[in-house]
PDB file of N, CA and C in Angstrom:
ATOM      1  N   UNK A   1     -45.217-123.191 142.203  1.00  0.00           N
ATOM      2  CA  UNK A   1     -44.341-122.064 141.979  1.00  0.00           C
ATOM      3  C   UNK A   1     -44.964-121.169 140.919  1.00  0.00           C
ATOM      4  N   UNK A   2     -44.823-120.146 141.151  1.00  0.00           N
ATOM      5  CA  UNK A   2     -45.296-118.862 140.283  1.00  0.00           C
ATOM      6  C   UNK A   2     -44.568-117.975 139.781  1.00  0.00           C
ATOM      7  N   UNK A   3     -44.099-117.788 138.756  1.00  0.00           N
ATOM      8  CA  UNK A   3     -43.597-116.657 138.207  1.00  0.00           C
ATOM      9  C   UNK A   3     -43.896-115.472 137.542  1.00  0.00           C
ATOM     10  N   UNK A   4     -42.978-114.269 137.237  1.00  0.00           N
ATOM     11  CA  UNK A   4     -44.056-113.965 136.226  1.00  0.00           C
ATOM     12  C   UNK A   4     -42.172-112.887 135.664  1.00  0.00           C
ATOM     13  N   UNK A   5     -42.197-112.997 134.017  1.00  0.00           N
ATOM     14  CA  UNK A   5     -40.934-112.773 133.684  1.00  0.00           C
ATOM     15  C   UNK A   5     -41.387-111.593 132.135  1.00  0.00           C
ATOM     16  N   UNK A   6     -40.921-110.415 132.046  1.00  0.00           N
ATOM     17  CA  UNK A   6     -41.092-109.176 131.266  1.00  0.00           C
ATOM     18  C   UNK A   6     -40.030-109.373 130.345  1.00  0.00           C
ATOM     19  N   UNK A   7     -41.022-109.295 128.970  1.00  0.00           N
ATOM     20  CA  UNK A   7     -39.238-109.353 128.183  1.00  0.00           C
ATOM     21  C   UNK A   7     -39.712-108.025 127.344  1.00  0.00           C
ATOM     22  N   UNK A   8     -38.748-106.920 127.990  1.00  0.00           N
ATOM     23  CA  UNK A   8     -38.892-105.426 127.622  1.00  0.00           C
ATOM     24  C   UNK A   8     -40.280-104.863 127.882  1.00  0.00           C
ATOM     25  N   UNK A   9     -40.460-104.376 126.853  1.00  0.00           N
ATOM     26  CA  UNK A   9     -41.952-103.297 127.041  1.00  0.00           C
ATOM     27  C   UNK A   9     -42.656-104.222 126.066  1.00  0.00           C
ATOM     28  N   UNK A  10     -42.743-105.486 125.123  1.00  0.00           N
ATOM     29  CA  UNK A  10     -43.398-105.710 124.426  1.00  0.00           C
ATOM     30  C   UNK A  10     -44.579-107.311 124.961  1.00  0.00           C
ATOM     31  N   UNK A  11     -43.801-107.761 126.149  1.00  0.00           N
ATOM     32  CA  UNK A  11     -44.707-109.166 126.813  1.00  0.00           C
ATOM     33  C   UNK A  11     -44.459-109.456 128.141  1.00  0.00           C
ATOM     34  N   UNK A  12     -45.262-110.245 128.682  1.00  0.00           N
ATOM     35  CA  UNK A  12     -45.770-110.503 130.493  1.00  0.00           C
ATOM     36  C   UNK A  12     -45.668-111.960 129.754  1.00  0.00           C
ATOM     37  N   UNK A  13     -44.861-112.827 130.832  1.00  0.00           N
ATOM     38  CA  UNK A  13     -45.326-114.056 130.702  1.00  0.00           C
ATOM     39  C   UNK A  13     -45.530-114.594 132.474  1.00  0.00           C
ATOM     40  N   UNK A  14     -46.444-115.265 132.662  1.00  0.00           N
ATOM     41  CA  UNK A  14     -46.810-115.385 133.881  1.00  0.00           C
ATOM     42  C   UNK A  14     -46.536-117.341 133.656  1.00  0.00           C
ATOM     43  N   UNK A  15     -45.623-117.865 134.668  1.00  0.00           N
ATOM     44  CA  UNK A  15     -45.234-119.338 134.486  1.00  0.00           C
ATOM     45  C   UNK A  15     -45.678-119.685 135.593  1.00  0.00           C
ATOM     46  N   UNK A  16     -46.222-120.815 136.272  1.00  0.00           N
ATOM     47  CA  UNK A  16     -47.084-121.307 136.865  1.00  0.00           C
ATOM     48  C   UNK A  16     -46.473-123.094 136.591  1.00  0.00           C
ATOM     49  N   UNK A  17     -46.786-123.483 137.911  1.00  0.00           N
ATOM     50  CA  UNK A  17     -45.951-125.034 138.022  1.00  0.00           C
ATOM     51  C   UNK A  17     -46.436-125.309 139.200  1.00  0.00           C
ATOM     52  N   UNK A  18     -46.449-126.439 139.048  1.00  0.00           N
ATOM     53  CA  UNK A  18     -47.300-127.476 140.517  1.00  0.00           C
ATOM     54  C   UNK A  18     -47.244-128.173 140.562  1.00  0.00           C
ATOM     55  N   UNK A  19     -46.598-128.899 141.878  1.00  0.00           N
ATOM     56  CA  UNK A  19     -46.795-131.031 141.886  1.00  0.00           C
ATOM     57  C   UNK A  19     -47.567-131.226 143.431  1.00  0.00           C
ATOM     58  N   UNK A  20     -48.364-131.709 143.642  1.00  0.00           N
ATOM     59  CA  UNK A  20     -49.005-132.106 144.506  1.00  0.00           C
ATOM     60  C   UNK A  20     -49.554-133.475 144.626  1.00  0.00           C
ATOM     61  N   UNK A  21     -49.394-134.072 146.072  1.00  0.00           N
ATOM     62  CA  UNK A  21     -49.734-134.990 146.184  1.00  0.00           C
ATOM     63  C   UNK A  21     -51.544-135.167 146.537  1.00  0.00           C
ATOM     64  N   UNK A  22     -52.608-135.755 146.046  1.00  0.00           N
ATOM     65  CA  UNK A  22     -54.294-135.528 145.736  1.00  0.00           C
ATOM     66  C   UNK A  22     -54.097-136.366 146.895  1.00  0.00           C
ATOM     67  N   UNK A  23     -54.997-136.154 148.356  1.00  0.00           N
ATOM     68  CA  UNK A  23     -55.044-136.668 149.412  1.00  0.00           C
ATOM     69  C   UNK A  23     -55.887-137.466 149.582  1.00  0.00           C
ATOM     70  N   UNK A  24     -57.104-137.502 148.715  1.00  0.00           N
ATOM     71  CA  UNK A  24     -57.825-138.948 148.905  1.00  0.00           C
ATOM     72  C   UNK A  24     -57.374-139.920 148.002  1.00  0.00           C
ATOM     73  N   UNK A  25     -56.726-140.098 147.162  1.00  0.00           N
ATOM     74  CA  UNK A  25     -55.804-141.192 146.389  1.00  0.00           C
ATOM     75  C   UNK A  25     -54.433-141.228 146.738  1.00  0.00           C
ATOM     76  N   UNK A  26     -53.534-140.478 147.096  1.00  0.00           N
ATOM     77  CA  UNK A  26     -52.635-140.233 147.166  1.00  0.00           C
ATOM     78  C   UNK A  26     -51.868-140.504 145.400  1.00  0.00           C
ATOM     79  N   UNK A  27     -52.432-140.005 144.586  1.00  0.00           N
ATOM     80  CA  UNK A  27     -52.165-139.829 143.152  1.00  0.00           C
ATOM     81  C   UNK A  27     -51.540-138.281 143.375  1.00  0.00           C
ATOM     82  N   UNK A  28     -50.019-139.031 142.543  1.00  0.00           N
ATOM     83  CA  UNK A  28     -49.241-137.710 141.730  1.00  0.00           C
ATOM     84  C   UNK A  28     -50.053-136.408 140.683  1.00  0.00           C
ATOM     85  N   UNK A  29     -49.962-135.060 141.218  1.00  0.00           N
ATOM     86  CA  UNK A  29     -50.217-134.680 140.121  1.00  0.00           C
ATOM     87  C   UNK A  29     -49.072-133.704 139.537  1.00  0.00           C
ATOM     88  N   UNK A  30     -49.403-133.252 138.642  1.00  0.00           N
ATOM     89  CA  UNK A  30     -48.251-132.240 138.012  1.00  0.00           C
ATOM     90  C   UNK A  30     -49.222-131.051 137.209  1.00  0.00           C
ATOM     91  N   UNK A  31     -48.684-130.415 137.273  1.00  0.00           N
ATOM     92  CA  UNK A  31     -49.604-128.990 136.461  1.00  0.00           C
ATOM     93  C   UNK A  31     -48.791-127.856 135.716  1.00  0.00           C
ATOM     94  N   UNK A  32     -48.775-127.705 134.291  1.00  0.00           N
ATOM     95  CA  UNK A  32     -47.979-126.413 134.032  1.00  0.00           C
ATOM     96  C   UNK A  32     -47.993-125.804 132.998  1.00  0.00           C
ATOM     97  N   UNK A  33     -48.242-124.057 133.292  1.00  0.00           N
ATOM     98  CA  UNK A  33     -49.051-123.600 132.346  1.00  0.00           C
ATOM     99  C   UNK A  33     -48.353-121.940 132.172  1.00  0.00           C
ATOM    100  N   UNK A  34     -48.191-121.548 131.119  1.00  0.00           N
ATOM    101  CA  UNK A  34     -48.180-120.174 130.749  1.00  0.00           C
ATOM    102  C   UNK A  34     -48.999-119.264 130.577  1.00  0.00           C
ATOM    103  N   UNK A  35     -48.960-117.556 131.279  1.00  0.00           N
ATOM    104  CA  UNK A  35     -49.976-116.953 130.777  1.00  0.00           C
ATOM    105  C   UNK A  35     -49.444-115.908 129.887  1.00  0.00           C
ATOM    106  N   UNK A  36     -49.727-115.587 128.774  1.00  0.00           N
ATOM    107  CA  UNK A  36     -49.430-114.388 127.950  1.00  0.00           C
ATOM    108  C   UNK A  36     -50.044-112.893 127.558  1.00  0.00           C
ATOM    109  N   UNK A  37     -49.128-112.345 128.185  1.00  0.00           N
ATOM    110  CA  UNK A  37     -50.160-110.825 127.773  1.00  0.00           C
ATOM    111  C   UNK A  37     -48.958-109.410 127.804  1.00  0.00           C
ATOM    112  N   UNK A  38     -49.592-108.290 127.009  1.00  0.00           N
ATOM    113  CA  UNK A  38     -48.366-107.352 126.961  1.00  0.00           C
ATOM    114  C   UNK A  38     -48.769-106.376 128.292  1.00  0.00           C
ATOM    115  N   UNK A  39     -47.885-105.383 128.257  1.00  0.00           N
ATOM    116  CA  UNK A  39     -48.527-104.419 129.440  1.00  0.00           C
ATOM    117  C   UNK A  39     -49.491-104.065 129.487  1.00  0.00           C
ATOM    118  N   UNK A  40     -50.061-103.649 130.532  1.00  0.00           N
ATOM    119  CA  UNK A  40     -51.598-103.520 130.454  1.00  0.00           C
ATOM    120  C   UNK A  40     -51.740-101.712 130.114  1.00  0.00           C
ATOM    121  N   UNK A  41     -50.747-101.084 129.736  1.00  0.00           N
ATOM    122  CA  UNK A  41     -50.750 -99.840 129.611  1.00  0.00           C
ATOM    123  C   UNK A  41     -51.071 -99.191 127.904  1.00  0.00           C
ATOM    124  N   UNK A  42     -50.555-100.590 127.035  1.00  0.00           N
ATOM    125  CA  UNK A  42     -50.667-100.490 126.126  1.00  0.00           C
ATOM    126  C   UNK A  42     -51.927-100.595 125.409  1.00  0.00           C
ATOM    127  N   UNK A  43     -52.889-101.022 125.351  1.00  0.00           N
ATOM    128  CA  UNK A  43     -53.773-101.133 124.914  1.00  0.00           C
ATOM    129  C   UNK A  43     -55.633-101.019 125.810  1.00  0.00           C
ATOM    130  N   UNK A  44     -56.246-100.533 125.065  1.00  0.00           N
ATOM    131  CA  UNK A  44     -57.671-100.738 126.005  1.00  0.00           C
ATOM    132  C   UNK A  44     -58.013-101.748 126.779  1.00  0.00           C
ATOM    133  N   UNK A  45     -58.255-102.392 125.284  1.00  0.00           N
ATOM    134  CA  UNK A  45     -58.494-104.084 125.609  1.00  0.00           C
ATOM    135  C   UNK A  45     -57.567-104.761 125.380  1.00  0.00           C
ATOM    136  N   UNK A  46     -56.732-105.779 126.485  1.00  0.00           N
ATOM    137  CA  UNK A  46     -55.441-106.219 125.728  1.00  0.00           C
ATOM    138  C   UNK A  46     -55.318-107.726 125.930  1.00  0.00           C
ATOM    139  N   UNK A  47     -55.192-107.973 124.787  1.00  0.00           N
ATOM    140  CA  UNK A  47     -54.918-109.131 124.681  1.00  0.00           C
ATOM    141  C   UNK A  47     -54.049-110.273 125.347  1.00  0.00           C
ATOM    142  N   UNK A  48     -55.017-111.558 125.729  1.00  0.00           N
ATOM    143  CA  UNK A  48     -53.951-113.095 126.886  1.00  0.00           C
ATOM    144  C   UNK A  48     -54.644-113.827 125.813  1.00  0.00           C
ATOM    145  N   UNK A  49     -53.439-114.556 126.091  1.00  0.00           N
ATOM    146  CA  UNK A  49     -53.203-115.976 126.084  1.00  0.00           C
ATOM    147  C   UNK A  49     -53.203-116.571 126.919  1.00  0.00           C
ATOM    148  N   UNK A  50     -53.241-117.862 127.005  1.00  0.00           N
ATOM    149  CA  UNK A  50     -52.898-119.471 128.143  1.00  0.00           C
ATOM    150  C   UNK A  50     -53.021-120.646 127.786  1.00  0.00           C
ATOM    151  N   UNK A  51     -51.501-120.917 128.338  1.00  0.00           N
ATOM    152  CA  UNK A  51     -51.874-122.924 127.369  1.00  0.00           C
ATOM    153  C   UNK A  51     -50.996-123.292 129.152  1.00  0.00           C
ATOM    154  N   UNK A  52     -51.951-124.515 128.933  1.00  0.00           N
ATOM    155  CA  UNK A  52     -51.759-125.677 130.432  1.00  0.00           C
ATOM    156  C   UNK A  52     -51.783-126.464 129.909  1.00  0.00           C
ATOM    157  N   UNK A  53     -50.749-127.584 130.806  1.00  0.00           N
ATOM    158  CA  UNK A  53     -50.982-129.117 130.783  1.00  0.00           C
ATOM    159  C   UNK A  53     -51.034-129.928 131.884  1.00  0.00           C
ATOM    160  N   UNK A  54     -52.116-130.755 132.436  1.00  0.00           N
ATOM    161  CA  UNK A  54     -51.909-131.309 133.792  1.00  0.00           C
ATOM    162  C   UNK A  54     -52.252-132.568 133.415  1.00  0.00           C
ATOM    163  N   UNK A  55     -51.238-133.362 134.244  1.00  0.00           N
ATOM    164  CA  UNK A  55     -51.246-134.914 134.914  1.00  0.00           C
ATOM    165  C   UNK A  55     -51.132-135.369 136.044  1.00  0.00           C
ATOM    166  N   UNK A  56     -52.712-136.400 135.773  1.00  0.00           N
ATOM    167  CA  UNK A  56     -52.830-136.732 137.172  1.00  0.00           C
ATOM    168  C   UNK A  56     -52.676-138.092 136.988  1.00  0.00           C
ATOM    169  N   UNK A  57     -51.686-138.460 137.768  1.00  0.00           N
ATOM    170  CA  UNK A  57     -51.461-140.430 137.320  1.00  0.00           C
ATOM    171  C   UNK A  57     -52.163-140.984 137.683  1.00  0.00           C
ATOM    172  N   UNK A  58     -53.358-140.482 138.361  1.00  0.00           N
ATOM    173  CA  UNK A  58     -54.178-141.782 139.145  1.00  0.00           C
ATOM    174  C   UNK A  58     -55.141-141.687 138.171  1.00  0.00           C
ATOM    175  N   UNK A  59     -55.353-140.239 137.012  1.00  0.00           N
ATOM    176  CA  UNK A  59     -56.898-140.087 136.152  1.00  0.00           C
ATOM    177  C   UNK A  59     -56.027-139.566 134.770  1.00  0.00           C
ATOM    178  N   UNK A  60     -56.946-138.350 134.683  1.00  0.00           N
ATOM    179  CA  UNK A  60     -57.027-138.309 132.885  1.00  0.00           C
ATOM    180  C   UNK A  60     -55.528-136.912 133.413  1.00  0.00           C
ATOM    181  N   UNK A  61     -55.701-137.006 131.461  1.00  0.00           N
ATOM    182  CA  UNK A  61     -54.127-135.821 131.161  1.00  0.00           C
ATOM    183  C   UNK A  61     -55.554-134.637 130.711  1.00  0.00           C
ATOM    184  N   UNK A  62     -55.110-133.723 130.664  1.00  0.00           N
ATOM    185  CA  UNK A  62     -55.624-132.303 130.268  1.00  0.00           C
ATOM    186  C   UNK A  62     -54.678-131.411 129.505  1.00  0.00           C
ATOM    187  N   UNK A  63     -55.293-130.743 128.515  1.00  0.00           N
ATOM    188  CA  UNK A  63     -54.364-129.715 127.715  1.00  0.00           C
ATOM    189  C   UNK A  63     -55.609-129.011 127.440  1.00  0.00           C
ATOM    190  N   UNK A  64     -54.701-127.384 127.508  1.00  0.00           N
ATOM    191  CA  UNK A  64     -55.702-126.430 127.146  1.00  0.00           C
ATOM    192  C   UNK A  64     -54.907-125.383 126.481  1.00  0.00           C
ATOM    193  N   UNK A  65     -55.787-124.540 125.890  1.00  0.00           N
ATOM    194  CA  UNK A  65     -55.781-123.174 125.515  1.00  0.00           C
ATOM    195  C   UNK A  65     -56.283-122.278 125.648  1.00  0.00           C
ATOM    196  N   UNK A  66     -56.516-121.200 125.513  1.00  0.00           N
ATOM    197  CA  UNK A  66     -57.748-119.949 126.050  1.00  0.00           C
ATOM    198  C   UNK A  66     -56.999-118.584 124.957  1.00  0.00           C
ATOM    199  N   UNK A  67     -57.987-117.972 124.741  1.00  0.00           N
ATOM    200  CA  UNK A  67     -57.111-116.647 124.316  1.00  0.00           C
ATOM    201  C   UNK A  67     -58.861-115.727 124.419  1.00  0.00           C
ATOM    202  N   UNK A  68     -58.191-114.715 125.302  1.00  0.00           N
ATOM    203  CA  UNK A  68     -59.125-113.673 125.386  1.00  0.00           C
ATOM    204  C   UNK A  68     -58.466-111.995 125.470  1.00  0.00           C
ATOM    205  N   UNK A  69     -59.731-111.489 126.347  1.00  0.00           N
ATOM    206  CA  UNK A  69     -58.865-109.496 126.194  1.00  0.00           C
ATOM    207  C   UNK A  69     -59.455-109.602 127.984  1.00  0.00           C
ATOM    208  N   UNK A  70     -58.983-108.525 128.163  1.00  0.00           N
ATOM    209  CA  UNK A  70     -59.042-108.000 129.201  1.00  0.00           C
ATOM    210  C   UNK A  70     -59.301-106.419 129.233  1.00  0.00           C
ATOM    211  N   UNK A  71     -60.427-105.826 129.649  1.00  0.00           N
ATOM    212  CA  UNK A  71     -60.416-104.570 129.434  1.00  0.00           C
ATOM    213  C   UNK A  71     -60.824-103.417 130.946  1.00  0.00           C
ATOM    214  N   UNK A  72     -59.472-102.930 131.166  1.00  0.00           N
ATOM    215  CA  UNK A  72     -59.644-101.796 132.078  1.00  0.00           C
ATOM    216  C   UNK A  72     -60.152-101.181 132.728  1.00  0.00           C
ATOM    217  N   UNK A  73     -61.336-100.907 132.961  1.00  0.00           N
ATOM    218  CA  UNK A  73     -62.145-100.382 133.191  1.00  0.00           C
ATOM    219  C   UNK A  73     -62.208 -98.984 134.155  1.00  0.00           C
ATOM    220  N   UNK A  74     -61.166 -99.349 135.386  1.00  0.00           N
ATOM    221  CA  UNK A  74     -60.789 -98.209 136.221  1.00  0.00           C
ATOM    222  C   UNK A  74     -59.483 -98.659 136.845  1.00  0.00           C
ATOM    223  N   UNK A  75     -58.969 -97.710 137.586  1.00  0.00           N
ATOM    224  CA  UNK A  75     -57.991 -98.678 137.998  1.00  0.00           C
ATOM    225  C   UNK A  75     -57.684 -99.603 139.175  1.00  0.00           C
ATOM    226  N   UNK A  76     -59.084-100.229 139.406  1.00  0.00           N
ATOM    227  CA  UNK A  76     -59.682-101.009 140.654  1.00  0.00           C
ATOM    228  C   UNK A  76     -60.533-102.174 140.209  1.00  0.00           C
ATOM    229  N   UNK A  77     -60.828-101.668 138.875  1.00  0.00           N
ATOM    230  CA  UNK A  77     -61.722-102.810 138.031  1.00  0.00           C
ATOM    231  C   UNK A  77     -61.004-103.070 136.707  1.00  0.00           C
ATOM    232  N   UNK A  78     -61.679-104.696 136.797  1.00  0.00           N
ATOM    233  CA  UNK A  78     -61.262-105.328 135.103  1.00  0.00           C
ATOM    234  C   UNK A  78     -62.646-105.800 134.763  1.00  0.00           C
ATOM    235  N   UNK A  79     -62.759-105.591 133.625  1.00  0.00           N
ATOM    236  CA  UNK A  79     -63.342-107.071 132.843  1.00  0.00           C
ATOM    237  C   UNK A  79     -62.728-107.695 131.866  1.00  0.00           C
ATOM    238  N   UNK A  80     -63.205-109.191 132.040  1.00  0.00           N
ATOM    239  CA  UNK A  80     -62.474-109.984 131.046  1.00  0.00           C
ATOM    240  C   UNK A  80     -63.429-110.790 130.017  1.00  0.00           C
ATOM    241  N   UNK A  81     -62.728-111.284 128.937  1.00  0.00           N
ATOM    242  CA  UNK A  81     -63.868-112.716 128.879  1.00  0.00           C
ATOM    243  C   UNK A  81     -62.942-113.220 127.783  1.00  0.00           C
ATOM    244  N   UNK A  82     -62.877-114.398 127.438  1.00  0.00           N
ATOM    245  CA  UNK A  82     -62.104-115.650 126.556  1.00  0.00           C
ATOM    246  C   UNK A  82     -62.868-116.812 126.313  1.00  0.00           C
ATOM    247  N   UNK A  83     -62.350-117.487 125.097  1.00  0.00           N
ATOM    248  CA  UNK A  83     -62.620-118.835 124.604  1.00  0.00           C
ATOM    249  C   UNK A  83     -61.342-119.576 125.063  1.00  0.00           C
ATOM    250  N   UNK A  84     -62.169-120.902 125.582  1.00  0.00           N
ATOM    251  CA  UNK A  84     -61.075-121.939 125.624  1.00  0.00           C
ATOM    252  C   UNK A  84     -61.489-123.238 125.287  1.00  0.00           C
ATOM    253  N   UNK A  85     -60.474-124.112 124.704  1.00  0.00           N
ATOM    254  CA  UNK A  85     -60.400-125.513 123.912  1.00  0.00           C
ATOM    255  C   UNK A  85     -59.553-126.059 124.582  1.00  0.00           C
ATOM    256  N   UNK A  86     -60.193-127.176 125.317  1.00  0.00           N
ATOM    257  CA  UNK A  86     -59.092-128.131 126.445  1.00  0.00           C
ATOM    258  C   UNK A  86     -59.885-129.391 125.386  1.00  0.00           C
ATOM    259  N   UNK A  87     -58.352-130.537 125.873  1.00  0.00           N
ATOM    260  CA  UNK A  87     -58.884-132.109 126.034  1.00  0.00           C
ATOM    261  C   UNK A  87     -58.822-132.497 127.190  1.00  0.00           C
ATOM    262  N   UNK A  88     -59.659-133.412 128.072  1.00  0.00           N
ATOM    263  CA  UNK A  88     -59.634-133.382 128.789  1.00  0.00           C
ATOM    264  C   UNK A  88     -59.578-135.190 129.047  1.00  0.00           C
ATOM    265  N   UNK A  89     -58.948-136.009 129.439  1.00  0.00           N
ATOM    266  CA  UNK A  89     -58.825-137.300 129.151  1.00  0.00           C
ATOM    267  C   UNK A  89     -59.493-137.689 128.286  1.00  0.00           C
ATOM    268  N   UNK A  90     -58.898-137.263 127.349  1.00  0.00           N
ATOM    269  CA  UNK A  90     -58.686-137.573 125.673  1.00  0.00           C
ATOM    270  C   UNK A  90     -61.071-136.986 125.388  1.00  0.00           C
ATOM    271  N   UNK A  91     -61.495-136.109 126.383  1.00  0.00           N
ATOM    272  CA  UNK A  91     -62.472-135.708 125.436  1.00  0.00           C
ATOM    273  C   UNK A  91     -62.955-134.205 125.104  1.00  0.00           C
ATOM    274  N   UNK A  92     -62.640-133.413 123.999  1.00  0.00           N
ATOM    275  CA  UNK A  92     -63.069-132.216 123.590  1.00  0.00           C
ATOM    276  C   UNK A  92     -63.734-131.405 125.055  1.00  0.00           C
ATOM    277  N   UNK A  93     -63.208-129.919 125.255  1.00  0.00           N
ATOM    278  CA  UNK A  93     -64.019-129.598 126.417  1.00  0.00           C
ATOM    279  C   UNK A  93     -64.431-127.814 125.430  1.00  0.00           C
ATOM    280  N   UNK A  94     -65.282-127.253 125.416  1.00  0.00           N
ATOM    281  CA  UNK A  94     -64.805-125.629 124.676  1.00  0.00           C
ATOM    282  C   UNK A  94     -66.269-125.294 125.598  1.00  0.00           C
ATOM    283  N   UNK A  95     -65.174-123.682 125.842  1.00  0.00           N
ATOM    284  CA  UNK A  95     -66.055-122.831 127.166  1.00  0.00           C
ATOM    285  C   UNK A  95     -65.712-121.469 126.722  1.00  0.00           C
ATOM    286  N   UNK A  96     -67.402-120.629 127.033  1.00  0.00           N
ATOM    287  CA  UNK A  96     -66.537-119.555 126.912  1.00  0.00           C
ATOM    288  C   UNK A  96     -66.412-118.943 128.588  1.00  0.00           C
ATOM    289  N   UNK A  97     -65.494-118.087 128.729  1.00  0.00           N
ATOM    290  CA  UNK A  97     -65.377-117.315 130.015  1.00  0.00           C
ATOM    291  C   UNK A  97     -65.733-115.790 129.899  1.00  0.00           C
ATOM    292  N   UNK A  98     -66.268-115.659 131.203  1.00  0.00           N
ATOM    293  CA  UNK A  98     -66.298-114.139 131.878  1.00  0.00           C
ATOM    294  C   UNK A  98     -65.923-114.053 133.004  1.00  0.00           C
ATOM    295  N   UNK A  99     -65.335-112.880 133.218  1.00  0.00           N
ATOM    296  CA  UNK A  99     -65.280-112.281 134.932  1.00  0.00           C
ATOM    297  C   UNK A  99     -64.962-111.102 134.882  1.00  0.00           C
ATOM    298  N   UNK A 100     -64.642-110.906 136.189  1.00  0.00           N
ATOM    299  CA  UNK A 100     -64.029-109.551 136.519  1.00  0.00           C
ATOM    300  C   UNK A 100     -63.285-109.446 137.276  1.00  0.00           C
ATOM    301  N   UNK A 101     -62.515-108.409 137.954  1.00  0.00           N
ATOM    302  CA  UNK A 101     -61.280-108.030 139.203  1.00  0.00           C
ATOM    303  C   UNK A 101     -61.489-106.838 139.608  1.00  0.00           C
ATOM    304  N   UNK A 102     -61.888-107.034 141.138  1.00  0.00           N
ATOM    305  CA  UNK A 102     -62.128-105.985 141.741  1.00  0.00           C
ATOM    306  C   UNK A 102     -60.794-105.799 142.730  1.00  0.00           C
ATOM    307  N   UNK A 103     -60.466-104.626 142.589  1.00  0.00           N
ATOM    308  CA  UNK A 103     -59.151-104.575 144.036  1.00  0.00           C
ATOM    309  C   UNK A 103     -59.748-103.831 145.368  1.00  0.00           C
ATOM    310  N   UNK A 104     -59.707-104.393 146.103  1.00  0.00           N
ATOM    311  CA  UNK A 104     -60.504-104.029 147.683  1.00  0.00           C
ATOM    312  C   UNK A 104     -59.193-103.419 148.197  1.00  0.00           C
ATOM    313  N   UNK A 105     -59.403-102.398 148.828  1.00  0.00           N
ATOM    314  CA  UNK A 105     -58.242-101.441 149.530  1.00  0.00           C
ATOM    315  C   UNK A 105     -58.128-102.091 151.205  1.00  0.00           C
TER     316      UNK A 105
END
């Protein structure tokens, strides 16, 4: 399930939830994570957040964080890029990210 919930003109929270059954174990998983960011009108580069937590009963637990920008570029293109600090069955994971978003008509 996916959400995504505006509180006024000042935040985007994007909620995200998942249980699935993993088909070559048939191990439970669960997944659930917030994304944070204000309108994208407000600022150049604007600032996200994201914290997740997933369990998989058959393996390891995971927790993360990330906080990066996102910057505009046109209104067909993004670029992004962030740091993130997960554990990942119980061992230190830190990444940084890039990408981009292209919208195809």
């Amino acid at each position: 399930m996916r959400a995504a919930t505006c509180f006024g003109e000042s935040l985007i929270v994007h909620w995200n939830v998942e249980v699935q059954l993993l088909p070559q174990t048939y191990d439970l998983d669960l997944f659930g994570g917030a994304i944070l960011e204000p309108p994208s009108s407000r600022y150049a580069v604007r600032p996200v957040a994201e914290v997740f937590v997933e369990h998989d009963f058959g393996g390891a637990q995971t927790y993360s964080g990330l906080v990066g920008g996102i910057w505009q570029v046109s209104a067909k293109f993004a670029l992004d890029a962030a740091l993130r600090e997960a554990l990942v069955g119980g061992q230190s994971v830190s990444e940084i990210r890039a990408g981009f978003s292209w919208a195809i008509p």
